[in-house]
C-alpha atoms as a PDB file:
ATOM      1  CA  UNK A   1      -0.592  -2.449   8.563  1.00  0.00           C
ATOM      2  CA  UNK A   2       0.283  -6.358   9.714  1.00  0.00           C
ATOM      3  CA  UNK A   3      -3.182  -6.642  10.683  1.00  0.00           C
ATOM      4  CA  UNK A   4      -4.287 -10.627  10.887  1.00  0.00           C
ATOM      5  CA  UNK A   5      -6.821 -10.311   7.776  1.00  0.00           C
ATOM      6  CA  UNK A   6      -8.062 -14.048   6.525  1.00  0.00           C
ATOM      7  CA  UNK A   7      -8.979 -11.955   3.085  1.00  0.00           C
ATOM      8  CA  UNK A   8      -5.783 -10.727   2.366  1.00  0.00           C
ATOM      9  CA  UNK A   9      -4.097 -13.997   2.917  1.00  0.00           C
ATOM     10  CA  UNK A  10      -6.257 -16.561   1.546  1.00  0.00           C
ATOM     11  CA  UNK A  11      -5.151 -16.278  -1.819  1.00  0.00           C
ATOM     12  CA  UNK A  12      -1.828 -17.720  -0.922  1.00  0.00           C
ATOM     13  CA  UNK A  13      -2.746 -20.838   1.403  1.00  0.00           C
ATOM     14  CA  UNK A  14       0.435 -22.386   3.175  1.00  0.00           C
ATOM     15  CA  UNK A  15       3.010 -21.065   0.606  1.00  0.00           C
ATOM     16  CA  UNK A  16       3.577 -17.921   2.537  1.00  0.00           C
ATOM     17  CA  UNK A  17       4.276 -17.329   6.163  1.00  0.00           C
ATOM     18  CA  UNK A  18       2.288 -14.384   8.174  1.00  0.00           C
ATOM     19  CA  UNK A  19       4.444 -12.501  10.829  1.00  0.00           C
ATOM     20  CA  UNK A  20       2.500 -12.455  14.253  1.00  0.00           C
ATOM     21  CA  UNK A  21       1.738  -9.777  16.229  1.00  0.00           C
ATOM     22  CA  UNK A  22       5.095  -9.683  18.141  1.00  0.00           C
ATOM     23  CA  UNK A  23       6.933  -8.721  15.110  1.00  0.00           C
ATOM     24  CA  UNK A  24       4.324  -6.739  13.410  1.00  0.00           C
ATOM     25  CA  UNK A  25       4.291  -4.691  16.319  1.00  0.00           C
ATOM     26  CA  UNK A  26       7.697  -4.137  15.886  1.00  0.00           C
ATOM     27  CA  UNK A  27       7.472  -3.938  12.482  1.00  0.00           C
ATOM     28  CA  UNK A  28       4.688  -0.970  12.454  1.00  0.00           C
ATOM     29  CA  UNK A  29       7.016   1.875  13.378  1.00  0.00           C
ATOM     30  CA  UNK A  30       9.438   0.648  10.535  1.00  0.00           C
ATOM     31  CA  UNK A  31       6.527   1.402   8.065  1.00  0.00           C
ATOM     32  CA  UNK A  32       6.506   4.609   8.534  1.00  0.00           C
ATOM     33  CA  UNK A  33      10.158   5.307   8.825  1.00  0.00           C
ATOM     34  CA  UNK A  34       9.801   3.473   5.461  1.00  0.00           C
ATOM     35  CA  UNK A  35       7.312   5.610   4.050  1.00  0.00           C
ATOM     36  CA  UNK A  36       8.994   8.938   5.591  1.00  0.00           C
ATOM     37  CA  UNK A  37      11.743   8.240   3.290  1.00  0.00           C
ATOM     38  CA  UNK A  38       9.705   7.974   0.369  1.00  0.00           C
ATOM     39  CA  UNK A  39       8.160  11.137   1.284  1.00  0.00           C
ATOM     40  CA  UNK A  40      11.848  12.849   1.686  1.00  0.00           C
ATOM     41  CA  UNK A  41      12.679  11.425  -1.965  1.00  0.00           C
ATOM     42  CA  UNK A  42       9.374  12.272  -4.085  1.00  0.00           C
ATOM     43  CA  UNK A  43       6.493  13.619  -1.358  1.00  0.00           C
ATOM     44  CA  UNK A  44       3.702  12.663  -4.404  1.00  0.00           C
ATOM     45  CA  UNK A  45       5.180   9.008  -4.582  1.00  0.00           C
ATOM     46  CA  UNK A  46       4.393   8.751  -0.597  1.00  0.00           C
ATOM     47  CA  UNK A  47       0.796  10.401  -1.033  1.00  0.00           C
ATOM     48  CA  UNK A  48       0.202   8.077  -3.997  1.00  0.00           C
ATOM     49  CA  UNK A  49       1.067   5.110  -2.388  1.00  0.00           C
ATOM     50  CA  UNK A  50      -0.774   5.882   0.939  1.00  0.00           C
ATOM     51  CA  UNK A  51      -3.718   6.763  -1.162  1.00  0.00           C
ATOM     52  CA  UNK A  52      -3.488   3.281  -3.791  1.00  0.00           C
ATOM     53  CA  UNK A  53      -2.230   0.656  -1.146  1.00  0.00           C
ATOM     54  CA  UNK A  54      -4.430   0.415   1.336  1.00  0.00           C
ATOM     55  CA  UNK A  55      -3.210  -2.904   3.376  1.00  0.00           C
ATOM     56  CA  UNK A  56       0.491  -3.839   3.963  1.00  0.00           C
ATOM     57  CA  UNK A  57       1.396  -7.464   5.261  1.00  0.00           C
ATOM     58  CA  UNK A  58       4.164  -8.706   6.768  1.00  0.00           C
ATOM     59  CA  UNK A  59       5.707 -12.242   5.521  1.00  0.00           C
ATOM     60  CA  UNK A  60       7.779 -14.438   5.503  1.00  0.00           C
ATOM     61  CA  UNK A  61       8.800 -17.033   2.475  1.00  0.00           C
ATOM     62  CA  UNK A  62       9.967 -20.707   4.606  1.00  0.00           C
ATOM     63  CA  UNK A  63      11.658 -21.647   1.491  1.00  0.00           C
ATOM     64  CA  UNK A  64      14.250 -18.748   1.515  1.00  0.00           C
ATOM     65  CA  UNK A  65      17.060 -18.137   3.381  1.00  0.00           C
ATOM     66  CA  UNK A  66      16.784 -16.159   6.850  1.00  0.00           C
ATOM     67  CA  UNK A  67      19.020 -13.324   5.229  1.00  0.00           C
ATOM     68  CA  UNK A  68      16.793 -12.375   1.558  1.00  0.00           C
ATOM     69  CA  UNK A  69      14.341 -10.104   1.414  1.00  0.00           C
ATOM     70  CA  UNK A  70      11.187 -11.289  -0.164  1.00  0.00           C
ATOM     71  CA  UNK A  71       7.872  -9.168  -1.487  1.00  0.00           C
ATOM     72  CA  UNK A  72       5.460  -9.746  -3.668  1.00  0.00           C
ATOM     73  CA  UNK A  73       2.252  -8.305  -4.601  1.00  0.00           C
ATOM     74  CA  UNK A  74      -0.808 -10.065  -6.864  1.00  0.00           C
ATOM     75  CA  UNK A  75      -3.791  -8.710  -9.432  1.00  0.00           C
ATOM     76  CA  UNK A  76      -6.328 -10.646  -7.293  1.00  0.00           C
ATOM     77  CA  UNK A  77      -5.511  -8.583  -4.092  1.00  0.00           C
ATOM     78  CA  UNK A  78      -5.932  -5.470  -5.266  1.00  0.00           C
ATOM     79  CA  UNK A  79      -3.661  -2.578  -2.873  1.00  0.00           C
ATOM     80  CA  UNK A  80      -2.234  -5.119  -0.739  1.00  0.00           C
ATOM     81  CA  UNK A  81       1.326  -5.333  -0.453  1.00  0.00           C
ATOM     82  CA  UNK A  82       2.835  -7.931   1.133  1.00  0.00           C
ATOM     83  CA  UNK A  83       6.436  -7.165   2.785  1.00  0.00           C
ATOM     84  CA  UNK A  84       9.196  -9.626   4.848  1.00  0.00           C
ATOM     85  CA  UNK A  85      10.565  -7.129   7.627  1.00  0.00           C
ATOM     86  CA  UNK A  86      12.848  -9.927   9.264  1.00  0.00           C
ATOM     87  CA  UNK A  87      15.956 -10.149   8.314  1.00  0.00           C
ATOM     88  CA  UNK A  88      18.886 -12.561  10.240  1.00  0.00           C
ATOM     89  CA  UNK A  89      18.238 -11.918  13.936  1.00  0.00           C
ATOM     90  CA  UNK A  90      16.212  -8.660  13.830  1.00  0.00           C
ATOM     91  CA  UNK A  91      13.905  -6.022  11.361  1.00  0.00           C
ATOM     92  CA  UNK A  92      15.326  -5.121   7.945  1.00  0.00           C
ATOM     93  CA  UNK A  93      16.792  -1.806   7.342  1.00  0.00           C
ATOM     94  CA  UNK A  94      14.452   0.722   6.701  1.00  0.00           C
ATOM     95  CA  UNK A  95      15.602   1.812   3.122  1.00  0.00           C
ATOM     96  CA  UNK A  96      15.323  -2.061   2.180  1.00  0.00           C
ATOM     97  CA  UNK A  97      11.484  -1.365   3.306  1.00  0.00           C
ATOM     98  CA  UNK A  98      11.457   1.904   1.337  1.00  0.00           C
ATOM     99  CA  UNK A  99      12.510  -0.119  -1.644  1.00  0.00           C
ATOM    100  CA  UNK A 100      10.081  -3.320  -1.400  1.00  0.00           C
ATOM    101  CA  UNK A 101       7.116  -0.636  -0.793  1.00  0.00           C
ATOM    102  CA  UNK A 102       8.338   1.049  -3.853  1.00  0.00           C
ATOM    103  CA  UNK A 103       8.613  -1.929  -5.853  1.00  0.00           C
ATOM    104  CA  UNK A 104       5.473  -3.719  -4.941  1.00  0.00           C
ATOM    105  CA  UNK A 105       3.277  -0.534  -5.488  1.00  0.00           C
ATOM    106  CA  UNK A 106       4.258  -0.161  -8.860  1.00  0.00           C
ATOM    107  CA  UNK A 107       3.423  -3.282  -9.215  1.00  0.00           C
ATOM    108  CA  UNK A 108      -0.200  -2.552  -8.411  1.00  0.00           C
ATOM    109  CA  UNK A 109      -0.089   1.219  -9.939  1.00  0.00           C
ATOM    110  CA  UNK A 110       0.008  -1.040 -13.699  1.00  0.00           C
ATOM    111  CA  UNK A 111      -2.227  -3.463 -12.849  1.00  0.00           C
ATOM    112  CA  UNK A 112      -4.752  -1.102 -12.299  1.00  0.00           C
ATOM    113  CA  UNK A 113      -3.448   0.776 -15.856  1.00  0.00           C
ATOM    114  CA  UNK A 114      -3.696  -2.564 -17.877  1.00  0.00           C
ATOM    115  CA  UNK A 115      -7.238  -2.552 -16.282  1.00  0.00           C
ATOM    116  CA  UNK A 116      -7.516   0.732 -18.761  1.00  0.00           C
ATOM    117  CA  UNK A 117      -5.153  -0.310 -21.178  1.00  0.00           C
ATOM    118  CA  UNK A 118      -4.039  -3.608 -22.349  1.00  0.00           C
ATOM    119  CA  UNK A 119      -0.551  -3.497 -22.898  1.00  0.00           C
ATOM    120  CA  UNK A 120       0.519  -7.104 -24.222  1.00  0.00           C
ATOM    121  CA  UNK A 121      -1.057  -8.271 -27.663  1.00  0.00           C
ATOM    122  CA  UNK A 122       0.146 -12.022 -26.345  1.00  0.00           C
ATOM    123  CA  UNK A 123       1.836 -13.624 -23.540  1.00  0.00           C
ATOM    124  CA  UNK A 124       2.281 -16.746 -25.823  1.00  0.00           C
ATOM    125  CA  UNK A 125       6.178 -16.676 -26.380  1.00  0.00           C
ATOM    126  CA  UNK A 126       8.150 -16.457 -23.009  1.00  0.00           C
ATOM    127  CA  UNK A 127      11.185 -14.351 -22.859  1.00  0.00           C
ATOM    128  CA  UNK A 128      14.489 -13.717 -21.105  1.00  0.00           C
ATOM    129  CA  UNK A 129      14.378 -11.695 -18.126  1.00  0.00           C
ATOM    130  CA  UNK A 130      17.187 -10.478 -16.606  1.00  0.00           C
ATOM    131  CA  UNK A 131      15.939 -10.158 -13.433  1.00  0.00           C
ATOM    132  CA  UNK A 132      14.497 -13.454 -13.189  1.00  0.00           C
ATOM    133  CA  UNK A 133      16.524 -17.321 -13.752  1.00  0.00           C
ATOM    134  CA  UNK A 134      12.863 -18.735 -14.801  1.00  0.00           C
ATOM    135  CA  UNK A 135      11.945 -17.627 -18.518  1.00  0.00           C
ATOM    136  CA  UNK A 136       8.797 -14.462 -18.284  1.00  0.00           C
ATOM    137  CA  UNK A 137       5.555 -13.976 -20.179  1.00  0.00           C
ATOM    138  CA  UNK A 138       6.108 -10.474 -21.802  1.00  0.00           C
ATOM    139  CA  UNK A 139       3.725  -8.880 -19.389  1.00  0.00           C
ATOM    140  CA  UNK A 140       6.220 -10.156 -16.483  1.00  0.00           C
ATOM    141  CA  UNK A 141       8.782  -8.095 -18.271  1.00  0.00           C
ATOM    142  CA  UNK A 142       6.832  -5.364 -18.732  1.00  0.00           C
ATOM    143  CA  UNK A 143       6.499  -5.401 -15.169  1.00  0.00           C
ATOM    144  CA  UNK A 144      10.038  -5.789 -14.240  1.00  0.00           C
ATOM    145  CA  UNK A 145      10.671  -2.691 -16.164  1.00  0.00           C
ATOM    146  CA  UNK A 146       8.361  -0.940 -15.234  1.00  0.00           C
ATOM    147  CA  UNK A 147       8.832  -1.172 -11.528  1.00  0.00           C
ATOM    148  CA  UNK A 148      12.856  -1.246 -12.140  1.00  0.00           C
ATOM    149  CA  UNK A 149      12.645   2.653 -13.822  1.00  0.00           C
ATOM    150  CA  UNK A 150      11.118   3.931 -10.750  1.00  0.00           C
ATOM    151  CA  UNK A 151      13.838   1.814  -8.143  1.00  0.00           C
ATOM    152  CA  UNK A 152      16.355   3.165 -10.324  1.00  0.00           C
ATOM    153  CA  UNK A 153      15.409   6.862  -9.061  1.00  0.00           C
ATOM    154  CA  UNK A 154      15.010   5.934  -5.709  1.00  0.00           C
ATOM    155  CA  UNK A 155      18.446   4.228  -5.597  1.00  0.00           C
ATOM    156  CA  UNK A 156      20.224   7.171  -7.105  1.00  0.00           C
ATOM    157  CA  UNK A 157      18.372   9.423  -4.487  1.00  0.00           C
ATOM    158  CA  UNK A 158      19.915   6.953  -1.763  1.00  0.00           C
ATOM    159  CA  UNK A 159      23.600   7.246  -3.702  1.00  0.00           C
ATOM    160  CA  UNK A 160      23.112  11.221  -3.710  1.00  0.00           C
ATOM    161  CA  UNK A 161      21.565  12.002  -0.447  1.00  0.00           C
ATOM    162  CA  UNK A 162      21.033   8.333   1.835  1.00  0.00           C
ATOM    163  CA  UNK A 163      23.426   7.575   4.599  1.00  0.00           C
ATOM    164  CA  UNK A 164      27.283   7.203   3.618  1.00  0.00           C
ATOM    165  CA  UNK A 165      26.485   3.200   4.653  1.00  0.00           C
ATOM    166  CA  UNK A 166      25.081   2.520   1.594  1.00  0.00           C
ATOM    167  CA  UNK A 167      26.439   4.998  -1.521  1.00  0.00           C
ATOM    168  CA  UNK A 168      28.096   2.387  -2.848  1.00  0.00           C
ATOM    169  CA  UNK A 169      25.636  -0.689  -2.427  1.00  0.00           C
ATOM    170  CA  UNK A 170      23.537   2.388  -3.827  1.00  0.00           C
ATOM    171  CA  UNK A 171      26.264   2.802  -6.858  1.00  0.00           C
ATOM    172  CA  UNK A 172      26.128  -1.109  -7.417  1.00  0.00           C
ATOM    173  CA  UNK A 173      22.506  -1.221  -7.317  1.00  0.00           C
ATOM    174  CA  UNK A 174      22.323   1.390 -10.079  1.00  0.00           C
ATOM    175  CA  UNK A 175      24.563  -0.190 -12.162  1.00  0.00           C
ATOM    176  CA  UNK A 176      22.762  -3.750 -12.202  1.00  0.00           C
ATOM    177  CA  UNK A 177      19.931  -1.698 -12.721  1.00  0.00           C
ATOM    178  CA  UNK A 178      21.033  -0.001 -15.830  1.00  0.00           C
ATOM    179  CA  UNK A 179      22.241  -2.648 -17.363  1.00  0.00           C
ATOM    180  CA  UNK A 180      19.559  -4.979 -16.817  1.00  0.00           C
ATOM    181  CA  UNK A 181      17.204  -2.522 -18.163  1.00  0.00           C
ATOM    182  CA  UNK A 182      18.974  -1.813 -21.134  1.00  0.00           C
ATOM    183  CA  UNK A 183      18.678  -5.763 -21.797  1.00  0.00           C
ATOM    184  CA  UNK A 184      14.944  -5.580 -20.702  1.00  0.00           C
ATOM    185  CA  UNK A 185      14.024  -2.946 -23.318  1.00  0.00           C
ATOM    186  CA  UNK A 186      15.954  -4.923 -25.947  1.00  0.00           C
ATOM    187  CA  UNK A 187      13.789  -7.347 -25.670  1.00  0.00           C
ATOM    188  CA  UNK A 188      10.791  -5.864 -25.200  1.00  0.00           C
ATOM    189  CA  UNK A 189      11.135  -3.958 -28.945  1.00  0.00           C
ATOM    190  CA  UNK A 190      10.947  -7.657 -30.014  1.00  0.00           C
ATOM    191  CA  UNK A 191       7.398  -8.552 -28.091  1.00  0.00           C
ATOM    192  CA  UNK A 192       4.106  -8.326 -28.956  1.00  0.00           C
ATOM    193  CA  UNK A 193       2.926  -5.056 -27.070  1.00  0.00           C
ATOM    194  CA  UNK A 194      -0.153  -3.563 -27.901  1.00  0.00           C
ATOM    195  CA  UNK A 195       0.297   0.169 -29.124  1.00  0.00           C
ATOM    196  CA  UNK A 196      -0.331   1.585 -25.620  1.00  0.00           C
ATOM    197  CA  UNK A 197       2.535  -1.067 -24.481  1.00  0.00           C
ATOM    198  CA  UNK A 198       4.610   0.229 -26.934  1.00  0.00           C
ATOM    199  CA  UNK A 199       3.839   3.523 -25.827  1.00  0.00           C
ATOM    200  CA  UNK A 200       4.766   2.821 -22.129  1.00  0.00           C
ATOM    201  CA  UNK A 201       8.246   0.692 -22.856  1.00  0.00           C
ATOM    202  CA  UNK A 202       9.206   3.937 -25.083  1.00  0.00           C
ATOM    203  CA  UNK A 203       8.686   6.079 -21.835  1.00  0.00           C
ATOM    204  CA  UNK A 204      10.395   4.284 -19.489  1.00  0.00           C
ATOM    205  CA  UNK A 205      13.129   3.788 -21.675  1.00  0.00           C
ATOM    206  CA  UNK A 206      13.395   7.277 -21.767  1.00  0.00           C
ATOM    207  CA  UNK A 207      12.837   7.896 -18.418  1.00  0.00           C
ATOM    208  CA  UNK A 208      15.391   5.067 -17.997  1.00  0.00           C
ATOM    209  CA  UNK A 209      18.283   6.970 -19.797  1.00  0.00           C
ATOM    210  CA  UNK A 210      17.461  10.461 -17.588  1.00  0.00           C
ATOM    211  CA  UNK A 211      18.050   8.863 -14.146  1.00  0.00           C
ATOM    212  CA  UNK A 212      21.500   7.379 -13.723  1.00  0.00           C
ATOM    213  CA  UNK A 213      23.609  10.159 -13.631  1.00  0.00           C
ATOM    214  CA  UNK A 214      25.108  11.910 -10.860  1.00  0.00           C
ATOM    215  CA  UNK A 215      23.162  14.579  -9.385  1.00  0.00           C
ATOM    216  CA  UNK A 216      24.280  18.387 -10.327  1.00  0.00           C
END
């Protein structure tokens, strides 16, 4: 975790910052309170990600502003997930960690599945994607959805049982969530999956639909 590792961070030349060691030792304890909260949400989601993702960096974008949080994560780094833990002044809050780990391990979990299972016939024709101003290849928004189903559960975990602070950034985050989804899968009925992509879209839209409501 934040280790100084030439390997994982020669992909990406000059375009990314690295966090020292000052801030990744900072940064180390955060981790786990990240992780902790996964495990509190869905204990299998922790152990799979642990087990998956075996390298976490900390970074920094110089082209963004002090206050967004950035991640990303990339097919030619296989378990590596690079993380910003600054934010302003001083370390992000942990369930903003919680949620780029998420994210940027699901990420990985389908590269490794399109290693299996192609899941875009072509990437010819770029699309809308409502997460993104920049227009997608299909496989980016089979991506987006497919990481956005699983932040959509943690989020209404945060709304039913996170700290009062954020239920209703939590309710907000849903909503944009749901609806950007909904546009997501729209489109994606009109791509050129291949029939395990097909497959997939049709479960996360269901899983989609089974996640947004309150909890009994």
């Amino acid at each position: 975790v934040g280790q100084h590792d030439p390997w994982l961070r020669a992909p990406f030349g000059d375009a990314i910052l690295f966090e020292d060691e000052e801030v990744a030792a900072r940064a180390r304890p955060l981790v786990e309170e990240a992780l902790a909260i996964v495990d509190r949400w869905r204990p299998a989601l922790g152990a799979e990600i642990r087990q998956a993702c075996r390298a976490i960096q900390f970074v920094r974008d110089p082209l963004a502003h002090p206050d967004k949080i950035v991640s990303f994560s990339d097919n030619t780094v296989p378990g590596a997930l690079y993380v910003s833990v600054v934010q302003g002044d001083g370390l992000i809050d942990p369930y903003d960690l919680a949620d780029s780990l998420v994210h940027e391990h699901r990420h990985q979990k389908l590269y490794l599945l399109e290693r299996l299972a192609p899941m875009v016939a072509s990437n010819g024709a770029l699309v809308v994607s409502p997460w993104r101003e920049d227009l997608r290849p299909p496989s980016g928004l089979l991506h987006a959805a497919f990481v956005f189903v699983e932040l959509g559960r943690f989020w209404a975990f945060v709304r039913d049982h996170g700290p009062s602070r954020l239920h209703n950034r939590a309710v907000n985050q849903l909503q944009d969530t749901n609806d950007n989804l909904k546009l997501a899968f729209q489109t994606l009925d009109g791509c050129a999956l291949t029939v395990a992509g097909r497959k997939l879209a049709s479960v996360l839209k269901a899983a989609s639909e089974d996640h947004f409501a309150p909890a009994a």
